[in-house]
PDB file of N, CA and C in Angstrom:
ATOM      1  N   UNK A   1       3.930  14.626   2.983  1.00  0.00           N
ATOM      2  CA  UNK A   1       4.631  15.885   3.072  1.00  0.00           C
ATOM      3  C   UNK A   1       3.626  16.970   3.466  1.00  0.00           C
ATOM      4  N   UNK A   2       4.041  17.864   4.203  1.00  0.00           N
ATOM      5  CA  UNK A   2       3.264  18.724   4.884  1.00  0.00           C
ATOM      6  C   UNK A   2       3.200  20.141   3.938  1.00  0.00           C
ATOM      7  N   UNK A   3       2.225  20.635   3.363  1.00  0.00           N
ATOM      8  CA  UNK A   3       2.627  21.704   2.999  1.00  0.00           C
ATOM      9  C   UNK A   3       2.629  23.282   3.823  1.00  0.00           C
ATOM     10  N   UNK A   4       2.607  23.071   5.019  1.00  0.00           N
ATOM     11  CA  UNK A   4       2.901  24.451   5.844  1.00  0.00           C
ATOM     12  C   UNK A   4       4.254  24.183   6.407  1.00  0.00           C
ATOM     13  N   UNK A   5       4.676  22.683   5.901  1.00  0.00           N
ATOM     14  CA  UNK A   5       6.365  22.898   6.580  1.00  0.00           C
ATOM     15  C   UNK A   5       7.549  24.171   6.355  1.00  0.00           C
ATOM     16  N   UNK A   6       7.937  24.267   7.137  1.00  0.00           N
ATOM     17  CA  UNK A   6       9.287  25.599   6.607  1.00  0.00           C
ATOM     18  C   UNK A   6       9.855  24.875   5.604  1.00  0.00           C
ATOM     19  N   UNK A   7      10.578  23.386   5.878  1.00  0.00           N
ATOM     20  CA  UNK A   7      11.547  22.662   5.239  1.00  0.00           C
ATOM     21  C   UNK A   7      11.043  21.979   4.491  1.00  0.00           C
ATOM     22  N   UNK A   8      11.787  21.659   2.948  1.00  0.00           N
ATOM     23  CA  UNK A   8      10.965  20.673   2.415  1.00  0.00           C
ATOM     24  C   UNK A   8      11.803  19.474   2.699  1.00  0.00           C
ATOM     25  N   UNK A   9      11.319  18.303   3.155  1.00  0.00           N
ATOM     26  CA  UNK A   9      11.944  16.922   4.025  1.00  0.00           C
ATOM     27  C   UNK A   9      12.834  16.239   2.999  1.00  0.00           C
ATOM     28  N   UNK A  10      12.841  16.193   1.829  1.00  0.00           N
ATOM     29  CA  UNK A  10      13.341  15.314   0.662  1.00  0.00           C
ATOM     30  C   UNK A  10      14.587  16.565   0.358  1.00  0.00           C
ATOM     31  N   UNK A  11      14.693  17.595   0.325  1.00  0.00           N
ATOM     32  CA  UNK A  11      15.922  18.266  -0.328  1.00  0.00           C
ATOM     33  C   UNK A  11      16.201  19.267   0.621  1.00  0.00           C
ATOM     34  N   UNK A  12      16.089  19.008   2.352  1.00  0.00           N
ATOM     35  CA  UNK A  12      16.921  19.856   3.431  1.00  0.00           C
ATOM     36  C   UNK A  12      16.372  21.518   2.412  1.00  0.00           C
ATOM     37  N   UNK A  13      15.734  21.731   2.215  1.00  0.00           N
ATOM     38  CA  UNK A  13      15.687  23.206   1.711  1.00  0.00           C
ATOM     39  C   UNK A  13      14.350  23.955   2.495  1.00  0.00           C
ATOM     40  N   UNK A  14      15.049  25.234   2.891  1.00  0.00           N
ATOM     41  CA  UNK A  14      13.775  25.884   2.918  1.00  0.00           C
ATOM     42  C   UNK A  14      12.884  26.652   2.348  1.00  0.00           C
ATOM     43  N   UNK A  15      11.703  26.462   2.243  1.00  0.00           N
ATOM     44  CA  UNK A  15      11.287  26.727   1.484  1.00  0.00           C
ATOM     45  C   UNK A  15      11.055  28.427   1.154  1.00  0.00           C
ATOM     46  N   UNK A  16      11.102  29.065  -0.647  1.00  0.00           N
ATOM     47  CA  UNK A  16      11.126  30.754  -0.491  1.00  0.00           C
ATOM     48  C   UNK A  16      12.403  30.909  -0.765  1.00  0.00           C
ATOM     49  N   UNK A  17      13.562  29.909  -0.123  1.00  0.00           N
ATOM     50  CA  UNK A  17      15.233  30.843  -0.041  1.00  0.00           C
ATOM     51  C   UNK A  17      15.978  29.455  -0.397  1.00  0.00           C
ATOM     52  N   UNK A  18      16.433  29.776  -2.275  1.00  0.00           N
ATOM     53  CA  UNK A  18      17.211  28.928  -2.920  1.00  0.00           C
ATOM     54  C   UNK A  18      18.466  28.551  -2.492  1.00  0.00           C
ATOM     55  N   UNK A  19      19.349  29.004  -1.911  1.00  0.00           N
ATOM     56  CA  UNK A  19      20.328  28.699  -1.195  1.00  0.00           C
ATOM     57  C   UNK A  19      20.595  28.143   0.911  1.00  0.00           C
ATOM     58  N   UNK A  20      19.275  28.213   1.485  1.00  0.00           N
ATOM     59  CA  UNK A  20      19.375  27.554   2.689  1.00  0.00           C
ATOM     60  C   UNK A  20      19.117  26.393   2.383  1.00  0.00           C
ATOM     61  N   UNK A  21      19.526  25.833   3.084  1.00  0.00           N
ATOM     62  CA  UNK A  21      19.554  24.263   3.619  1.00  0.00           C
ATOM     63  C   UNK A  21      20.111  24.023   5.078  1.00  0.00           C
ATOM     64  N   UNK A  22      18.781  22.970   5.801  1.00  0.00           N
ATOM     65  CA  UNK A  22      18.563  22.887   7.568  1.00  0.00           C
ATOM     66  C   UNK A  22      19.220  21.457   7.233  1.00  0.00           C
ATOM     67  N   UNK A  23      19.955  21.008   8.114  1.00  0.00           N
ATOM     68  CA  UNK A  23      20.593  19.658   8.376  1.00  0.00           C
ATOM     69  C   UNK A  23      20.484  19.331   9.993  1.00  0.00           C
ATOM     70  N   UNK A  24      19.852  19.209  10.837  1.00  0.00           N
ATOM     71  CA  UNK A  24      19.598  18.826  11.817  1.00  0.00           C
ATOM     72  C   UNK A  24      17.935  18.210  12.533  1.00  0.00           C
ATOM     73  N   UNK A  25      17.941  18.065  13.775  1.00  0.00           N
ATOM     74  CA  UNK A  25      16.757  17.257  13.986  1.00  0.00           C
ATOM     75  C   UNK A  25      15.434  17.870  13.762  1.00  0.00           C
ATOM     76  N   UNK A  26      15.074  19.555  13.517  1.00  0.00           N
ATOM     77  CA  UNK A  26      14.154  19.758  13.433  1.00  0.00           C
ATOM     78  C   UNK A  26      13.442  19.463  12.088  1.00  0.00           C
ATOM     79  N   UNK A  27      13.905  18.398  11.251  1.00  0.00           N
ATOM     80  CA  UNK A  27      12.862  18.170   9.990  1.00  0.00           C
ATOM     81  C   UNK A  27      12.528  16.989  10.154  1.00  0.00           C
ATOM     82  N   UNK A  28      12.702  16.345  11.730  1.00  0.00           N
ATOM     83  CA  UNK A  28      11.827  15.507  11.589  1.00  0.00           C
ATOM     84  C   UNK A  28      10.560  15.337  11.656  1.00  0.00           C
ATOM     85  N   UNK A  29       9.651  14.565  10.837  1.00  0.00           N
ATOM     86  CA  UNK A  29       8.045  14.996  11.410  1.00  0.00           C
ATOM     87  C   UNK A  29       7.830  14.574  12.313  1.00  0.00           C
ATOM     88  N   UNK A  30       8.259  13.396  12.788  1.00  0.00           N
ATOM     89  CA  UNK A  30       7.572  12.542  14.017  1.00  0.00           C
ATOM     90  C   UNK A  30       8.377  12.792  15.220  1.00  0.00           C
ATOM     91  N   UNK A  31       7.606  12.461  16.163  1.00  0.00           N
ATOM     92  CA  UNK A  31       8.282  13.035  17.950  1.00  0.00           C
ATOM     93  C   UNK A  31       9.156  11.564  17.961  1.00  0.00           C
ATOM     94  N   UNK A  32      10.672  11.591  18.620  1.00  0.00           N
ATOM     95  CA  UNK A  32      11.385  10.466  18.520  1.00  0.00           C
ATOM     96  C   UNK A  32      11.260   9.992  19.944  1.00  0.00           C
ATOM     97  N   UNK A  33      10.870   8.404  20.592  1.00  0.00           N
ATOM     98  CA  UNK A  33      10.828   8.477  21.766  1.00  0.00           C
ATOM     99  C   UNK A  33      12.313   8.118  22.594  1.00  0.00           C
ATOM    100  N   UNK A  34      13.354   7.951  21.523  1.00  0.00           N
ATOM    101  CA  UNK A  34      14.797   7.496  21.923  1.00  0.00           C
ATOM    102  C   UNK A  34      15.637   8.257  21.926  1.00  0.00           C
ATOM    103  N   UNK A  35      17.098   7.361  21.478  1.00  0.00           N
ATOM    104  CA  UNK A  35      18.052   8.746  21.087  1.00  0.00           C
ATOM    105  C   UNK A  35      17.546   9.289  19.558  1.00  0.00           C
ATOM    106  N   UNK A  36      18.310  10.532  19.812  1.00  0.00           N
ATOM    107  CA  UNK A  36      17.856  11.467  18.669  1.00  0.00           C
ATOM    108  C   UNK A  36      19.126  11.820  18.208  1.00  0.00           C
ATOM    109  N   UNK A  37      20.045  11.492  18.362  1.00  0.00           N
ATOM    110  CA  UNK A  37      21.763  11.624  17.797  1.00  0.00           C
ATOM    111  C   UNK A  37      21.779  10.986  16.834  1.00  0.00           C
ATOM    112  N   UNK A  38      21.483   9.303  16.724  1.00  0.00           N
ATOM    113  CA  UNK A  38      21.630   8.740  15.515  1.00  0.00           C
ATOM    114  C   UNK A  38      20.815   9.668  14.410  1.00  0.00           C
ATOM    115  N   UNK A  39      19.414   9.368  14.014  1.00  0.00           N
ATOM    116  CA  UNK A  39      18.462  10.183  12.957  1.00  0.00           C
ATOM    117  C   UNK A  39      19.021  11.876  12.866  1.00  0.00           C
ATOM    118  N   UNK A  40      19.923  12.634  13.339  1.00  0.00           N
ATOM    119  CA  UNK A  40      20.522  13.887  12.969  1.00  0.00           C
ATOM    120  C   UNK A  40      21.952  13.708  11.950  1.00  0.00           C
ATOM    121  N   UNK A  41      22.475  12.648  12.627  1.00  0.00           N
ATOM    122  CA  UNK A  41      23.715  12.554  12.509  1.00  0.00           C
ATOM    123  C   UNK A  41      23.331  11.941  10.715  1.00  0.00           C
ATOM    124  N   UNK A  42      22.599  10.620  10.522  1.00  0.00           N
ATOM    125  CA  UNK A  42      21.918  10.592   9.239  1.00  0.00           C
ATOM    126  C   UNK A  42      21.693  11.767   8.481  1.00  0.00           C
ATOM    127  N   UNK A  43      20.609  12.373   9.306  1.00  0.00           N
ATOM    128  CA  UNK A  43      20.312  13.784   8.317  1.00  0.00           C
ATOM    129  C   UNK A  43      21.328  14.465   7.741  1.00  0.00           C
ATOM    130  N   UNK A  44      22.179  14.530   8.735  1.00  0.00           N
ATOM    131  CA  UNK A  44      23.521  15.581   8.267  1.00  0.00           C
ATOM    132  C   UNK A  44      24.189  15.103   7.041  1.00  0.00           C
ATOM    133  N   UNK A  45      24.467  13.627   7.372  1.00  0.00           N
ATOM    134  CA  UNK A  45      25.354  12.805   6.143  1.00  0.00           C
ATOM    135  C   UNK A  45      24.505  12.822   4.596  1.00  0.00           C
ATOM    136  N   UNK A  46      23.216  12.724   4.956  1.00  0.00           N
ATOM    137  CA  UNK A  46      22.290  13.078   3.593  1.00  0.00           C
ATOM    138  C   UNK A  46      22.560  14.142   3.185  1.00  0.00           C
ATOM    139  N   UNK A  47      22.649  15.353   3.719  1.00  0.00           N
ATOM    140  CA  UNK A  47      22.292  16.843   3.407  1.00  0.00           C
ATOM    141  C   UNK A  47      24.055  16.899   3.165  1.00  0.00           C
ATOM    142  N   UNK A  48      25.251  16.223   3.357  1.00  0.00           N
ATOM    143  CA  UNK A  48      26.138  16.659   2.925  1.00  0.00           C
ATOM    144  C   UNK A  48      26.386  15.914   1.342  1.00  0.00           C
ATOM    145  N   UNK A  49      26.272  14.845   1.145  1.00  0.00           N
ATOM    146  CA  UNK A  49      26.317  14.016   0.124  1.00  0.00           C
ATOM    147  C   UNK A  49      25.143  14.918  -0.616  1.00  0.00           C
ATOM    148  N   UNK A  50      24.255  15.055  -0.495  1.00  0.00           N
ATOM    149  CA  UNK A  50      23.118  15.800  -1.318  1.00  0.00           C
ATOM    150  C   UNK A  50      23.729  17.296  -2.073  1.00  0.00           C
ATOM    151  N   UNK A  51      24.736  17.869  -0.677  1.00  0.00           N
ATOM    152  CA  UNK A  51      25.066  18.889  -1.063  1.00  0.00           C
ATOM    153  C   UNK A  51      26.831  18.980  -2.090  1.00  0.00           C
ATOM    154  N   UNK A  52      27.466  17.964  -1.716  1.00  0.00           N
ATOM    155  CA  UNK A  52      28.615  18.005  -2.739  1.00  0.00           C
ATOM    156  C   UNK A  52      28.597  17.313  -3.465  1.00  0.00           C
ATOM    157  N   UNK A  53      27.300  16.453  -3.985  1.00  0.00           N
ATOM    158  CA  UNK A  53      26.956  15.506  -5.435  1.00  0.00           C
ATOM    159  C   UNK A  53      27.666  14.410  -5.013  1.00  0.00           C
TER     160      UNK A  53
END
């Protein structure tokens, strides 16, 4: 985990502001050399399940 990230990678949050949360491709760390639809579309489904328990 990076600590100059904006986002923290494990709880879609940014960091400083208790109520944002990023759900898309920019929290990934690594450069993707494929599609990048699948790994967002994941993210999203995490960050919604994360977000309605």
């Amino acid at each position: 985990m990076d600590d100059l990230a904006v986002v923290d990678p494990r709880r879609l949050q940014v960091r400083g502001i208790d109520v944002l949360h990023i759900a898309d491709g920019s929290v990934i760390p690594i450069m993707i050399s494929g599609n990048i639809q699948t790994p967002t579309i994941l993210i999203a489904e995490c960050a919604a399940t994360a977000t309605l328990g």
